[in-house]
C-alpha atoms as a PDB file:
ATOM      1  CA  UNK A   1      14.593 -28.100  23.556  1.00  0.00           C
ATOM      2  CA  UNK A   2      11.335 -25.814  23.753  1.00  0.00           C
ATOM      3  CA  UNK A   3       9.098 -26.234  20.593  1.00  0.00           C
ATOM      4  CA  UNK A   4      10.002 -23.286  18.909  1.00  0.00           C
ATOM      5  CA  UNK A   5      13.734 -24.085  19.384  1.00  0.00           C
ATOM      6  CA  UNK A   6      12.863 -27.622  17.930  1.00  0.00           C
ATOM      7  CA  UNK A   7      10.952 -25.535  14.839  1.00  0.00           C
ATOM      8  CA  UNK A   8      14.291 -23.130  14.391  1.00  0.00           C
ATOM      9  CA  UNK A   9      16.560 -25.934  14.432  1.00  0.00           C
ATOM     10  CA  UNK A  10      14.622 -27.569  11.546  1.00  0.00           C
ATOM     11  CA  UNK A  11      13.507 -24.652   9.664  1.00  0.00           C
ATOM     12  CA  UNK A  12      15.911 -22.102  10.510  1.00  0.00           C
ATOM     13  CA  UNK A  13      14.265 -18.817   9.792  1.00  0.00           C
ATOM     14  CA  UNK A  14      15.414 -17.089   6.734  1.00  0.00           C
ATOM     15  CA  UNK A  15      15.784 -14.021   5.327  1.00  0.00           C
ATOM     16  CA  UNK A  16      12.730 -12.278   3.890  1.00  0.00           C
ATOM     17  CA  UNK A  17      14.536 -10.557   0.767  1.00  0.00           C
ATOM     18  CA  UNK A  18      17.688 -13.489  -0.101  1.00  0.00           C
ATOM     19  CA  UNK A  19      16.558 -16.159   1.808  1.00  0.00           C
ATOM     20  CA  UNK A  20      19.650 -16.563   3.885  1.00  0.00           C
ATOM     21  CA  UNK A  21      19.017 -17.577   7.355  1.00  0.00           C
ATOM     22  CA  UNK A  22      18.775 -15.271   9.714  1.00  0.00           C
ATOM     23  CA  UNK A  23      18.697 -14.950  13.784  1.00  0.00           C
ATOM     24  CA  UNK A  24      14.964 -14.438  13.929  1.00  0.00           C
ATOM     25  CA  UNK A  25      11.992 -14.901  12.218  1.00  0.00           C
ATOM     26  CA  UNK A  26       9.947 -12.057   9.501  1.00  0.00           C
ATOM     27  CA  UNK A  27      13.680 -10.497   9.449  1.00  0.00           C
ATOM     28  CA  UNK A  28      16.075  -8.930   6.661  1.00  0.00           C
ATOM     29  CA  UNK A  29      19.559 -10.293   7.007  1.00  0.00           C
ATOM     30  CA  UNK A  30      22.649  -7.376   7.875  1.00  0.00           C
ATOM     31  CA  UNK A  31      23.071  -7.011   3.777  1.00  0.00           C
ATOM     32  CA  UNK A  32      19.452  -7.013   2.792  1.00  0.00           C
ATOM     33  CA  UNK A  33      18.971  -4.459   5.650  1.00  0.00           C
ATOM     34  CA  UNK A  34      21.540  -2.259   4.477  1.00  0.00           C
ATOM     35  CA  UNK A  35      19.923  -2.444   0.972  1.00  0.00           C
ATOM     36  CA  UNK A  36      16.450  -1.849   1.917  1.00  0.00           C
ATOM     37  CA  UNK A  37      15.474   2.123   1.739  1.00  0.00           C
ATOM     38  CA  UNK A  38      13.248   2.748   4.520  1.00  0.00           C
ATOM     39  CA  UNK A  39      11.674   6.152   4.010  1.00  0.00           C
ATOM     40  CA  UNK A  40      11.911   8.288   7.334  1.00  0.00           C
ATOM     41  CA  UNK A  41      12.478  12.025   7.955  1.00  0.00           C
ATOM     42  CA  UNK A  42      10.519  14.691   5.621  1.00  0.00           C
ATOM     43  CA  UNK A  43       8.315  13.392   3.441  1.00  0.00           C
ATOM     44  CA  UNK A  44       5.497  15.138   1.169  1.00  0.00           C
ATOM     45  CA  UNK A  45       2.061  14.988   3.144  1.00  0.00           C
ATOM     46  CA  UNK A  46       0.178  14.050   0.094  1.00  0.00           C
ATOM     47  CA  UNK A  47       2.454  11.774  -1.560  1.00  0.00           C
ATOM     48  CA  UNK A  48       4.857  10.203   0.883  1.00  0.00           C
ATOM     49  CA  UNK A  49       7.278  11.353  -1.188  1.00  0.00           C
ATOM     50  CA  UNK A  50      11.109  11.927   0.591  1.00  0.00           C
ATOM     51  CA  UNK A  51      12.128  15.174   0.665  1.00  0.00           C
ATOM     52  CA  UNK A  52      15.180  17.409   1.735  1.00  0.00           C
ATOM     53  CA  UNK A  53      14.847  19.435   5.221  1.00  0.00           C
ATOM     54  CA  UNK A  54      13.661  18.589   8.412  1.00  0.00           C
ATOM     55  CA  UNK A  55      10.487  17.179   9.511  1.00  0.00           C
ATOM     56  CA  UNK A  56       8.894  19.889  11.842  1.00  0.00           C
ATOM     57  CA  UNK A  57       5.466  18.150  11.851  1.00  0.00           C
ATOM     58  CA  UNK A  58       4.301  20.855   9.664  1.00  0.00           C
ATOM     59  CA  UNK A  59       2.393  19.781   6.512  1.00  0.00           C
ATOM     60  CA  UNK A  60       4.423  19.996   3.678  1.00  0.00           C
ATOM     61  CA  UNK A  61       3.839  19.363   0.066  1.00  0.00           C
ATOM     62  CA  UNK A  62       6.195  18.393  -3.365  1.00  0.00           C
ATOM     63  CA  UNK A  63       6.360  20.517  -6.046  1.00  0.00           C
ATOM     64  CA  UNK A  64       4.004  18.036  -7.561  1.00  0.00           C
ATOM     65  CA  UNK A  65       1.461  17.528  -5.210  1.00  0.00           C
ATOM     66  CA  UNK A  66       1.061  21.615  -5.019  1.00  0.00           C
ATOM     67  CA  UNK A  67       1.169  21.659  -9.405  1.00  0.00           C
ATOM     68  CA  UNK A  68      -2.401  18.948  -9.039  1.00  0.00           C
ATOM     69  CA  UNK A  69      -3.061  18.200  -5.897  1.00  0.00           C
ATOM     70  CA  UNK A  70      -3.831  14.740  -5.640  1.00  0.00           C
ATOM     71  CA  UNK A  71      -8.081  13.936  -4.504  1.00  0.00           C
ATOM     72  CA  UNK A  72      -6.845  12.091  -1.537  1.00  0.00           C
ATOM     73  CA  UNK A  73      -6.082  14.019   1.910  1.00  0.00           C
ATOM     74  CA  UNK A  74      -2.736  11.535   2.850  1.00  0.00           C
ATOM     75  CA  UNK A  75      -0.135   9.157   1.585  1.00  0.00           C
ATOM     76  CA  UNK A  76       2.526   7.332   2.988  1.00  0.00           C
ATOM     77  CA  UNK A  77       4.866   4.285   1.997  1.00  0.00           C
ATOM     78  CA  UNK A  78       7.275   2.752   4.498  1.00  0.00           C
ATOM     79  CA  UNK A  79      10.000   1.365   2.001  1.00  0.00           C
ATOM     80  CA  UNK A  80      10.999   3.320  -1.517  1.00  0.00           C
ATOM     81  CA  UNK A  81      11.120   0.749  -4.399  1.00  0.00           C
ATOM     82  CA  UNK A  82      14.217   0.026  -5.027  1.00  0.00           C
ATOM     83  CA  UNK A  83      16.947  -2.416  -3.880  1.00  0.00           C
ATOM     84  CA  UNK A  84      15.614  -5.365  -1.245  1.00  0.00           C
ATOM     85  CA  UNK A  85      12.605  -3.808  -1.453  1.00  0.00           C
ATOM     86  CA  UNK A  86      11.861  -3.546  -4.987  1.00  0.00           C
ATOM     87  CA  UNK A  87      12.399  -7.529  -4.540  1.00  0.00           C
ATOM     88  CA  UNK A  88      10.445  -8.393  -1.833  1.00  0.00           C
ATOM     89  CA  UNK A  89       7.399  -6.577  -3.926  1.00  0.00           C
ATOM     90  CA  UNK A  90       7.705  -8.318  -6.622  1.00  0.00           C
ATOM     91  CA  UNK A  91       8.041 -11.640  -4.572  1.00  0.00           C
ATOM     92  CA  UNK A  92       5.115 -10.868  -3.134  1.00  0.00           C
ATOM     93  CA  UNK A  93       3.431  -9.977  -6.417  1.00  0.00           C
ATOM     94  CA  UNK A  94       4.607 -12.399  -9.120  1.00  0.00           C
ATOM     95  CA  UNK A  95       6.506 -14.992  -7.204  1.00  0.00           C
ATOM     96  CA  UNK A  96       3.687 -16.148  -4.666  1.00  0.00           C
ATOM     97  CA  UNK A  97       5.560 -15.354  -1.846  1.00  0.00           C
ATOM     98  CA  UNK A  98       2.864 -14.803   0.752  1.00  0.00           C
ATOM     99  CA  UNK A  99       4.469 -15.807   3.619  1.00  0.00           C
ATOM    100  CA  UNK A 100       6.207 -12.197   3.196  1.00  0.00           C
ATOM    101  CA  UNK A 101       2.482 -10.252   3.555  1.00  0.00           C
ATOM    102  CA  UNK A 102       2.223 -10.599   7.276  1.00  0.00           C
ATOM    103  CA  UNK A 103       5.913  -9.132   7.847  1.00  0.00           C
ATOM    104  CA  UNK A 104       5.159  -6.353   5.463  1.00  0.00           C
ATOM    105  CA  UNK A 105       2.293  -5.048   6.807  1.00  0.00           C
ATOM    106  CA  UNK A 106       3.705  -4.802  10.269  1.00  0.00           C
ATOM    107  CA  UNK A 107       5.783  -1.695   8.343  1.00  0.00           C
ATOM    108  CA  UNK A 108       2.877  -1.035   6.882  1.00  0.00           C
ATOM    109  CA  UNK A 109       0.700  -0.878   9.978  1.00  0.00           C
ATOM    110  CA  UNK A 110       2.231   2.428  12.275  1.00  0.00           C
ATOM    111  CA  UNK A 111       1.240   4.481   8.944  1.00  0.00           C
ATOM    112  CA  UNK A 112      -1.840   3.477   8.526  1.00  0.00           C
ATOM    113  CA  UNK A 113      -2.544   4.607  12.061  1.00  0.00           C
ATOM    114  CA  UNK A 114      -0.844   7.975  11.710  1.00  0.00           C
ATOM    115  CA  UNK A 115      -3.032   8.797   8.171  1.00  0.00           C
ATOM    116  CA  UNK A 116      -6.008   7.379   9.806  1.00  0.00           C
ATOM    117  CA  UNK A 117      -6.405   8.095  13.251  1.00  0.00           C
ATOM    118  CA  UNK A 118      -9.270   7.215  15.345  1.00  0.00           C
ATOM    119  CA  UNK A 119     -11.654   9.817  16.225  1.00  0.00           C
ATOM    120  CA  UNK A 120     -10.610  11.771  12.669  1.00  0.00           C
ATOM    121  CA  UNK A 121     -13.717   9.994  10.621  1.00  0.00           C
ATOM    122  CA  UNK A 122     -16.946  10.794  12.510  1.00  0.00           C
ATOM    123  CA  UNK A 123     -18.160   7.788  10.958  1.00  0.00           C
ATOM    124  CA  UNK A 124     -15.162   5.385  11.128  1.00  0.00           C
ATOM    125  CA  UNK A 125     -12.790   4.357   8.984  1.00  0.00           C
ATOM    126  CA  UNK A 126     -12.989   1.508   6.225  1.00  0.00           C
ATOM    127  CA  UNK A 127      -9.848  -0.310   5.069  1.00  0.00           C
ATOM    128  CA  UNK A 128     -10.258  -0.860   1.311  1.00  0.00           C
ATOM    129  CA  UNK A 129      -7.391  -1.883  -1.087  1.00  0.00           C
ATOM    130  CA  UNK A 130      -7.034  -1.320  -5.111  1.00  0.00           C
ATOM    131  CA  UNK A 131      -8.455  -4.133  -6.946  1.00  0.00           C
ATOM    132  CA  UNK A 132      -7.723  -6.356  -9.231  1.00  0.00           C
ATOM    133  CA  UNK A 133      -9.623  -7.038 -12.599  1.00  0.00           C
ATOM    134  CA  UNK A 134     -11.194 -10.297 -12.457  1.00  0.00           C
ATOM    135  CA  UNK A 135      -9.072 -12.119 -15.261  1.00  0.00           C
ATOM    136  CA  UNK A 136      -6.050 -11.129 -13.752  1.00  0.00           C
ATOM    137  CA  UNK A 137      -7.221 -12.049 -10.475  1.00  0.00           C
ATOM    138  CA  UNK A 138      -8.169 -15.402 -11.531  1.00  0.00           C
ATOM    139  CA  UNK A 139      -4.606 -15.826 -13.017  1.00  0.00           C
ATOM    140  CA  UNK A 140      -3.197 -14.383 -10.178  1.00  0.00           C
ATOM    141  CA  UNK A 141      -5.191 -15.907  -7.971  1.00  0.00           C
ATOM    142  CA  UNK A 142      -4.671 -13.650  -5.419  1.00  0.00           C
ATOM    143  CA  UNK A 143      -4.486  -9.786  -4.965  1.00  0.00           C
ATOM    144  CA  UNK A 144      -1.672  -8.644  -2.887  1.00  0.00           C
ATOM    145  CA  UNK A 145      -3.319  -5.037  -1.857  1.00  0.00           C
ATOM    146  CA  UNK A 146      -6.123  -7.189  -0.801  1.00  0.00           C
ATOM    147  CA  UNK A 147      -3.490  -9.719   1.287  1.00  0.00           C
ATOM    148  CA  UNK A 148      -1.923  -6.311   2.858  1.00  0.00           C
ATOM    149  CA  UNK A 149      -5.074  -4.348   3.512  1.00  0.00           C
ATOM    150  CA  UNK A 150      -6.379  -6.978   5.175  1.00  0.00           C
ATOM    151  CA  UNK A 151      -3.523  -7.516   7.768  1.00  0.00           C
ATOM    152  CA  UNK A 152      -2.829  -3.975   8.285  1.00  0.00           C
ATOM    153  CA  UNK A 153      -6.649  -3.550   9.330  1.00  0.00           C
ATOM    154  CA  UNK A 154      -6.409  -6.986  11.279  1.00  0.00           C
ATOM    155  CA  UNK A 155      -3.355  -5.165  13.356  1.00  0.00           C
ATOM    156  CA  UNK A 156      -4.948  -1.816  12.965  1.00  0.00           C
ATOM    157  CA  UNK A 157      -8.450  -3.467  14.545  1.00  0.00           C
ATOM    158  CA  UNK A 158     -10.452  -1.247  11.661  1.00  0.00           C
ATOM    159  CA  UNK A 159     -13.280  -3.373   9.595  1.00  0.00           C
ATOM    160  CA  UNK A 160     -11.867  -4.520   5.943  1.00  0.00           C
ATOM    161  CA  UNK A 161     -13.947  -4.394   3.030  1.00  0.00           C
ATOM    162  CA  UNK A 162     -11.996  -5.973   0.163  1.00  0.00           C
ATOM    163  CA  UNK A 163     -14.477  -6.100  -2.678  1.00  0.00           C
ATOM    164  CA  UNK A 164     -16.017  -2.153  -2.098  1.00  0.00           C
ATOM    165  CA  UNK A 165     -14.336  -0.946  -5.674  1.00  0.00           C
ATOM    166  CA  UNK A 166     -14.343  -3.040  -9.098  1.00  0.00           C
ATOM    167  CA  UNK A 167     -12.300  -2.638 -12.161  1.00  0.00           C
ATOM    168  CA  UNK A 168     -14.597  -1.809 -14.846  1.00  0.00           C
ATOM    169  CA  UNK A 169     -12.316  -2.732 -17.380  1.00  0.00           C
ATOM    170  CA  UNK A 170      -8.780  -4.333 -17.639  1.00  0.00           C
ATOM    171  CA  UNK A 171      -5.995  -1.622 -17.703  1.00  0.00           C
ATOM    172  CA  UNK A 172      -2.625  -2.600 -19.418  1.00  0.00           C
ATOM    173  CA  UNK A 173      -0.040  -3.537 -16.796  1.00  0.00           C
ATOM    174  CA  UNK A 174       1.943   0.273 -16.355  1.00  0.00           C
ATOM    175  CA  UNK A 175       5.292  -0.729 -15.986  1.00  0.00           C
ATOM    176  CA  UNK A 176       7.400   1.694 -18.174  1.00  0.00           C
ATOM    177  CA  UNK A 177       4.246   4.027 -19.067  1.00  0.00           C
ATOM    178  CA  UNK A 178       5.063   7.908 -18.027  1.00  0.00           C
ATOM    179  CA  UNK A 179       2.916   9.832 -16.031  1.00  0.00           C
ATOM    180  CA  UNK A 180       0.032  10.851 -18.666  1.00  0.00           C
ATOM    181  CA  UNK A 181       0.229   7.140 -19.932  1.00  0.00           C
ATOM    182  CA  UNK A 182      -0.469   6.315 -16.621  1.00  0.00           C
ATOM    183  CA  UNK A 183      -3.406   8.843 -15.691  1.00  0.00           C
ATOM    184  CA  UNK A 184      -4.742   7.595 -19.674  1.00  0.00           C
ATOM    185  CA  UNK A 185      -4.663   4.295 -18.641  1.00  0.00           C
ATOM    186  CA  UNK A 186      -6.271   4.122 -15.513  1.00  0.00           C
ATOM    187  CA  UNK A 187      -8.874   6.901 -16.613  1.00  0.00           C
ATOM    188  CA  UNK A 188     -12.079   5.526 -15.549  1.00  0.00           C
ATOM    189  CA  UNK A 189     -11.176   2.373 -14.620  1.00  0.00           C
ATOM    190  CA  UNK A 190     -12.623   2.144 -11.047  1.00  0.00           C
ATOM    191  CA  UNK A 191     -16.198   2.184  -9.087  1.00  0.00           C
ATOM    192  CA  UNK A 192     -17.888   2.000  -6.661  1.00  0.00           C
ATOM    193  CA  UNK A 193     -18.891  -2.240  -5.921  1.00  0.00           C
ATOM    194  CA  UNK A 194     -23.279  -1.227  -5.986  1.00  0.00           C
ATOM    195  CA  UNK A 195     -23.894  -3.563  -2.814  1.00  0.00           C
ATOM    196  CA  UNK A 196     -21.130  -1.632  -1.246  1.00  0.00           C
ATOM    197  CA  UNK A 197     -22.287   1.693  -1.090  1.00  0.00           C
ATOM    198  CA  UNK A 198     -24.264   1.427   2.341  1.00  0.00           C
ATOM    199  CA  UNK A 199     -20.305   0.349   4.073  1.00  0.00           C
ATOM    200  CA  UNK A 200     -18.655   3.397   2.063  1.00  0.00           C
ATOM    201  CA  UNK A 201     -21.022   6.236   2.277  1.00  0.00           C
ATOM    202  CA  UNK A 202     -20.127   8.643   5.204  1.00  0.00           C
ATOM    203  CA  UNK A 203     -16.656   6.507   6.400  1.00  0.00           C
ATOM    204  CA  UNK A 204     -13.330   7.585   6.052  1.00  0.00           C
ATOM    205  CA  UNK A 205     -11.441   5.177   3.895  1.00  0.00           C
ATOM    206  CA  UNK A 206      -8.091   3.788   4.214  1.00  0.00           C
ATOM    207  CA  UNK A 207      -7.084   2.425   0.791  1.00  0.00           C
ATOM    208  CA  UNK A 208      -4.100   0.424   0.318  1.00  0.00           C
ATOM    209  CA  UNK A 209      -2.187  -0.664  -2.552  1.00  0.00           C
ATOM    210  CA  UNK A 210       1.347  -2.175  -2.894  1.00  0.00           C
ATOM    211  CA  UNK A 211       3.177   0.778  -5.009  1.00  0.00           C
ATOM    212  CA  UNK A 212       3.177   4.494  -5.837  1.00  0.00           C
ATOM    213  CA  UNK A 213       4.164   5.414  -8.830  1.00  0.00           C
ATOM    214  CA  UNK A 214       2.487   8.276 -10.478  1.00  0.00           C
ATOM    215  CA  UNK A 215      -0.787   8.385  -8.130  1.00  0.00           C
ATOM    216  CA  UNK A 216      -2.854   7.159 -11.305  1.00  0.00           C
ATOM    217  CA  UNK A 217      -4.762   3.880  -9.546  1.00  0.00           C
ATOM    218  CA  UNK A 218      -4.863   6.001  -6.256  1.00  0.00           C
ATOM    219  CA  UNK A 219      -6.658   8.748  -8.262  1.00  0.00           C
ATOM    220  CA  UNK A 220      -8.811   6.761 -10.102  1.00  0.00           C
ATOM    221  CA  UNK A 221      -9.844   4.655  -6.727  1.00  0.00           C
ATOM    222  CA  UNK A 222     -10.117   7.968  -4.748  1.00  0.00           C
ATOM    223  CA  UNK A 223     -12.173   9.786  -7.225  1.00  0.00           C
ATOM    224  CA  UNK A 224     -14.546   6.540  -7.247  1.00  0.00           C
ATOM    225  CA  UNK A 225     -15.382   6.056  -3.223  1.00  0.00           C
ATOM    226  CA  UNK A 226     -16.366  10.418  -2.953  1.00  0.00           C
ATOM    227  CA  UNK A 227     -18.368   9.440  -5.938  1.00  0.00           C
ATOM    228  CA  UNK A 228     -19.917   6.935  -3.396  1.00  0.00           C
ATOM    229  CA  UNK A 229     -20.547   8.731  -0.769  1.00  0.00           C
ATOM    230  CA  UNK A 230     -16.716   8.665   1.678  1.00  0.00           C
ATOM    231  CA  UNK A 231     -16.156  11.793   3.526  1.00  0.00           C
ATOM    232  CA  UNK A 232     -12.445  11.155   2.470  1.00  0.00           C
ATOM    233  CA  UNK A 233      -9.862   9.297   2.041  1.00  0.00           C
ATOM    234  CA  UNK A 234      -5.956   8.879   2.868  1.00  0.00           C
ATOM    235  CA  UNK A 235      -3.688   6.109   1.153  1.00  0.00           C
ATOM    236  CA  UNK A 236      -1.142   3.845   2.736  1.00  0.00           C
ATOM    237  CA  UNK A 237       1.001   1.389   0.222  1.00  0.00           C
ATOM    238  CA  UNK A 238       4.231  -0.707   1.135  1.00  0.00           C
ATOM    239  CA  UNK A 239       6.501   1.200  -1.510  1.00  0.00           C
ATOM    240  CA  UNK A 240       6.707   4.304  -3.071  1.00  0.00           C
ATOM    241  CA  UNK A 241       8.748   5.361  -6.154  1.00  0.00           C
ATOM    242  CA  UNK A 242      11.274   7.832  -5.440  1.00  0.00           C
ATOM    243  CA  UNK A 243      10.418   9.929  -8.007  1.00  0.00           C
ATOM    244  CA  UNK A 244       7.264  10.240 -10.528  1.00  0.00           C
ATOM    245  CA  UNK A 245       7.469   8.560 -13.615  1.00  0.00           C
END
């Protein structure tokens, strides 16, 4: 018995959503699978947002996106929020489940390189994720864009700069706000870290967050590192909402 058969045999790898166990490790047993909504086909170019038609490779927008179009050039989300993969965010978020960040950003990963393709920036581009405020980091303890961004630049070889925004002030948590809540809420929330601004100014940035909701935080953040001097900026997160709230 080879090492990693010995490992199986007393750990037998499990199930990243249920926690069954599974044939191999970082996988979603056949249920979870079933149950987790990868988002493929059409989607909006700005948002990531599924839509009906065919993907041509033509840029296409959602009625949204073309009503306020959003400060950031790209979006895109791997998984919508809902079923196995509504759990294995929150998991990840509130359940200290980090063993589940590595597997995530391998989905993660293949978008991040479509939205941010080398040779786009002249100057490079800068992997940054939405912060956290700094009391609910330190109750956190952690910040799971920071966990993802930071393994999606690891597998995307860009450089990772997890501290280049700051909350200026603590936001309420969103969950159940609508969409001008939302855009209230997170209304000057962001900017640019000051000891930052030399890594920002003339990159592209990649910023990464767990969920799309509205576009609120990604707006805020966005609006924030052009302030600072980033030629632009396109968004990757591991799920996006089906539809805005």
């Amino acid at each position: 018995m080879n090492l990693q058969s010995a490992i199986h045999f007393l750990y037998p790898p499990r199930c990243l959503a249920c926690g069954v166990e599974t044939g191999s490790d970082h996988a979603l047993c056949g249920p979870c699978w079933q149950d987790t909504p990868f988002v493929t086909g059409l989607v909006c170019d700005g948002c990531g947002l599924p839509l009906p038609g065919e993907d041509t490779g033509d840029r296409v927008l959602c009625d949204a996106c073309l009503d306020d179009p959003p400060p950031w050039g790209r979006a895109r989300a791997p998984l919508l929020y809902e079923g196995a993969a509504r759990k294995m965010v929150l998991a990840l978020k509130h359940g200290d489940r980090l063993d589940l960040v590595r597997p995530l950003a391998r989905w993660m990963a293949p978008l991040a390189r479509d939205v941010a393709p080398r040779g786009q920036a002249p100057g490079g581009w800068l992997v940054v994720p939405v912060p956290l405020h700094r009391l609910r980091l330190l109750r956190r303890r952690f910040n799971q864009a920071a966990l993802l961004g930071r393994e999606v630049a690891r597998m995307c070889d860009m450089p990772f700069c997890p501290d280049a925004l700051m909350r200026r002030r603590r936001t309420t948590p969103q969950e159940g706000m609508g969409r001008a809540e939302r855009f209230a809420n997170q209304n000057g929330a962001f900017a640019l870290h000051p000891r930052r601004r030399d890594r920002v100014r003339g990159k592209g940035i990649l910023l990464v967050d767990d969920v799309l909701t509205s576009g609120a935080t990604l707006r805020g953040c966005t609006q924030a590192l052009l302030a600072g001097g980033a030629v632009q900026v396109n968004c990757v997160v591991l799920a996006r909402v089906a539809r805005n709230a």
